[in-house]
N, C-alpha and C. Protein backbone atom coordinates (compact mmCIF):
# COMPACT_ATOMS: atom_id res chain seq x y z
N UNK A 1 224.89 47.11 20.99
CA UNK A 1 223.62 46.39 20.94
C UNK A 1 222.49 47.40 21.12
N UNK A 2 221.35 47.07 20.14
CA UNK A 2 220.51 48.02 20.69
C UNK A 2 218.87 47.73 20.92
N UNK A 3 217.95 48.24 20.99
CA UNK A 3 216.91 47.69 21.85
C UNK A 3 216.15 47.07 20.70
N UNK A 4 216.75 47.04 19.71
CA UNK A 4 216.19 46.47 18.39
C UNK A 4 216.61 45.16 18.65
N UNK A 5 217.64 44.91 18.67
CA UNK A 5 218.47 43.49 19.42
C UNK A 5 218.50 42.68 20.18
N UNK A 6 217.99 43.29 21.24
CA UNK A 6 217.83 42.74 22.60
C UNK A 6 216.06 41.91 21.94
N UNK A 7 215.32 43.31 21.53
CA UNK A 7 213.74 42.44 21.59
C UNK A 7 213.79 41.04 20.12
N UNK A 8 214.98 41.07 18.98
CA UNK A 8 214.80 39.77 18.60
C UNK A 8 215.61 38.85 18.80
N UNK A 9 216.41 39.12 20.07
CA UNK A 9 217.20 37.98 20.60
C UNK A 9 216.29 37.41 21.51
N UNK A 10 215.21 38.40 22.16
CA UNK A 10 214.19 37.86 23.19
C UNK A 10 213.57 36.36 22.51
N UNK A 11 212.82 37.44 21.06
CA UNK A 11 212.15 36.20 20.17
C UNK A 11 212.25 35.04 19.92
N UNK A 12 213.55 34.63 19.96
CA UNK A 12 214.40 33.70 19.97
C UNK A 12 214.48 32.72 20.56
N UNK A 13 214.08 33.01 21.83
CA UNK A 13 213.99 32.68 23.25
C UNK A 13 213.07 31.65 23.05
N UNK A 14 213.76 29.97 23.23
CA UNK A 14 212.84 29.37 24.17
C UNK A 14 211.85 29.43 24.65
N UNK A 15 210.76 28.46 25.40
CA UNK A 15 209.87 28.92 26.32
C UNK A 15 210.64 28.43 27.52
N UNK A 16 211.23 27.84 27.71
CA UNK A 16 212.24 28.25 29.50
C UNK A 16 213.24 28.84 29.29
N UNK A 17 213.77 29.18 28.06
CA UNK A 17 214.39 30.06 28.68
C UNK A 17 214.24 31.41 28.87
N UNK A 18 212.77 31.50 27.83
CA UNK A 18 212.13 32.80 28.13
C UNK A 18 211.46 32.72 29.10
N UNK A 19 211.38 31.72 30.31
CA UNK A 19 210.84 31.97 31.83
C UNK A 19 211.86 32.48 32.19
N UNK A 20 213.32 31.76 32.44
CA UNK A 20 214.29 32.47 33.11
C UNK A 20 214.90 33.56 32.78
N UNK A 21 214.24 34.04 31.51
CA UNK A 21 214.80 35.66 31.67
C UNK A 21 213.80 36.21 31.68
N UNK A 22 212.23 35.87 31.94
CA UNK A 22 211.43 37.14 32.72
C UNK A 22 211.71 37.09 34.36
N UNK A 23 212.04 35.56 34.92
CA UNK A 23 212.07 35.90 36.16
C UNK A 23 213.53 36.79 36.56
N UNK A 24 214.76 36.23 35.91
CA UNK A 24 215.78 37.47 35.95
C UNK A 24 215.61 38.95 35.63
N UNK A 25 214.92 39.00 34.48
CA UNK A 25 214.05 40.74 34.67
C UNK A 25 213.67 41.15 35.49
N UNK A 26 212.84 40.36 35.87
CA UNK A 26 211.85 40.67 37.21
C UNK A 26 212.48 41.07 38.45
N UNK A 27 213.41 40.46 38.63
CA UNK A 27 214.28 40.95 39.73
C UNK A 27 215.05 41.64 39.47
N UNK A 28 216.00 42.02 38.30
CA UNK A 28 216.54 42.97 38.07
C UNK A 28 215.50 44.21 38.32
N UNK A 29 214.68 44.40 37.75
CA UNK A 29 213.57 45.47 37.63
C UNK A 29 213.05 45.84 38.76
N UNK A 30 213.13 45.14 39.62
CA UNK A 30 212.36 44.97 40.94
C UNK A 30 213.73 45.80 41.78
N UNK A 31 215.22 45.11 41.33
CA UNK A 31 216.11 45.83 42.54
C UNK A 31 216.55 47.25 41.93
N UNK A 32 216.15 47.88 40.56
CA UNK A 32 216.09 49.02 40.45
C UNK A 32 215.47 49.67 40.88
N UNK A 33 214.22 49.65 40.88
CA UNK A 33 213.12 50.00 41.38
C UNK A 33 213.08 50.39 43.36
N UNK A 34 214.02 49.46 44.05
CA UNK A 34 214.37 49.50 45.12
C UNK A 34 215.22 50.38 45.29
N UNK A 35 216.32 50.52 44.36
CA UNK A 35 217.23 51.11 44.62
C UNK A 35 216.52 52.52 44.37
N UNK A 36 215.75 53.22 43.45
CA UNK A 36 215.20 54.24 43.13
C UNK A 36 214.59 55.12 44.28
N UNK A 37 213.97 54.11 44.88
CA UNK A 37 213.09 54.83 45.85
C UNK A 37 214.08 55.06 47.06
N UNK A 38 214.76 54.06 47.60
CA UNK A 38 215.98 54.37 48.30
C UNK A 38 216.56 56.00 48.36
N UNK A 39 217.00 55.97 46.91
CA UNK A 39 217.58 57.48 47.14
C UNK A 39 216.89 58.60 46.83
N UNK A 40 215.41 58.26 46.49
CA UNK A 40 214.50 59.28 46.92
C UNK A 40 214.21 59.63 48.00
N UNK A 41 214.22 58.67 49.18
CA UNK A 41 214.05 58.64 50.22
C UNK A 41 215.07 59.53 50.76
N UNK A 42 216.39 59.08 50.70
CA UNK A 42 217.40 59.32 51.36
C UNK A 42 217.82 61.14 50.91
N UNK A 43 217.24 61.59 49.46
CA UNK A 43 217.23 63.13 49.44
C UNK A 43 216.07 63.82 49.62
N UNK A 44 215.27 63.37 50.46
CA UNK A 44 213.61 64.07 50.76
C UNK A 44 212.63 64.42 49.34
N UNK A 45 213.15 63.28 48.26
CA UNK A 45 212.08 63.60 47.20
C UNK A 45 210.88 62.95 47.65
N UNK A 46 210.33 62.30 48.96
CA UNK A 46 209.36 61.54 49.42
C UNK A 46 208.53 62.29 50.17
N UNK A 47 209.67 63.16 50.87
CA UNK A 47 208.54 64.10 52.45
C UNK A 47 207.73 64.49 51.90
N UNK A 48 207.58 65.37 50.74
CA UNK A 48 206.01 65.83 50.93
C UNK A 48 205.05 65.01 50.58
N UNK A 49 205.33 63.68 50.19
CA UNK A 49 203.96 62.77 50.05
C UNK A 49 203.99 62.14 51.09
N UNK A 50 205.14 62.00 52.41
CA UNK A 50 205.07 61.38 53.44
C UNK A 50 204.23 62.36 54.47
N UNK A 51 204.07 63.59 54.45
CA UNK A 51 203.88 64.19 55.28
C UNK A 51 202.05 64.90 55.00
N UNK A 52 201.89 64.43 53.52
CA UNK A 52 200.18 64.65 53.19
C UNK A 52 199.91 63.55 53.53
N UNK A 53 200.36 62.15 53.20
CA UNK A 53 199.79 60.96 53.72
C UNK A 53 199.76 61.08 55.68
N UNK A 54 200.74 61.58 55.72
CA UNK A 54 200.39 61.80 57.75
C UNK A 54 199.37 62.83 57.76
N UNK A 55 199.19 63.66 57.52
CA UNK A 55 198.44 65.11 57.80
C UNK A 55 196.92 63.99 57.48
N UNK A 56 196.74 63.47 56.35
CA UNK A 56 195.24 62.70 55.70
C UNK A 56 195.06 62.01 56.82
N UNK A 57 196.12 61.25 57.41
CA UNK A 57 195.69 60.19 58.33
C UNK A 57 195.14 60.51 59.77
N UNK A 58 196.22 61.67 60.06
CA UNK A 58 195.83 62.22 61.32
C UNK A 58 194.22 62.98 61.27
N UNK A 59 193.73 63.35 60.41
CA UNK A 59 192.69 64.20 59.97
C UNK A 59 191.71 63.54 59.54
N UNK A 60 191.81 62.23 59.28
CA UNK A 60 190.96 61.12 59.18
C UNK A 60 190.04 61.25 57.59
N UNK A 61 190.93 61.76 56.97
CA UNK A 61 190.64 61.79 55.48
C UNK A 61 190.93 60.72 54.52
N UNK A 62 190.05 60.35 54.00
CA UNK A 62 189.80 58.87 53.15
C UNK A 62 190.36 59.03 51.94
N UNK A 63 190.48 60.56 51.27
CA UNK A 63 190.51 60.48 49.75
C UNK A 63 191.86 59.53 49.59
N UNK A 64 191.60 59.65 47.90
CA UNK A 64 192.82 58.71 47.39
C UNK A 64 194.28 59.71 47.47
N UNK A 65 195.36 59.34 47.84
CA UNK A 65 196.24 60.25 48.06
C UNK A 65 197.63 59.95 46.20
């Protein structure tokens, strides 16, 4: 199947049942998205934006980070 497929099987779609598969997207998308940052977290691809966002805060710097 390919993404050619998927978008005119979307077309296809109902209007409920094209609600229930944006809200199933949505959460699918949403627990990738969780899961992503998870193991960014968990291999320090985060510290150095965790540790400019502390340094800004402690230093009482407003910019946008």
């Amino acid at each position: 199947m390919t993404t050619e497929d998927i978008e005119k099987a979307v077309e296809l779609l109902t209007p409920d049942e094209l609600a229930r598969f944006r809200a199933w997207f949505e959460q699918f998308d949403a627990q990738r998205f969780d899961q992503a940052i998870a193991h960014d977290a968990q291999t320090g691809r985060l510290d150095a934006f965790a540790e400019e966002a502390l340094n800004a805060y402690r230093t009482g710097q407003t910019r946008d980070l």
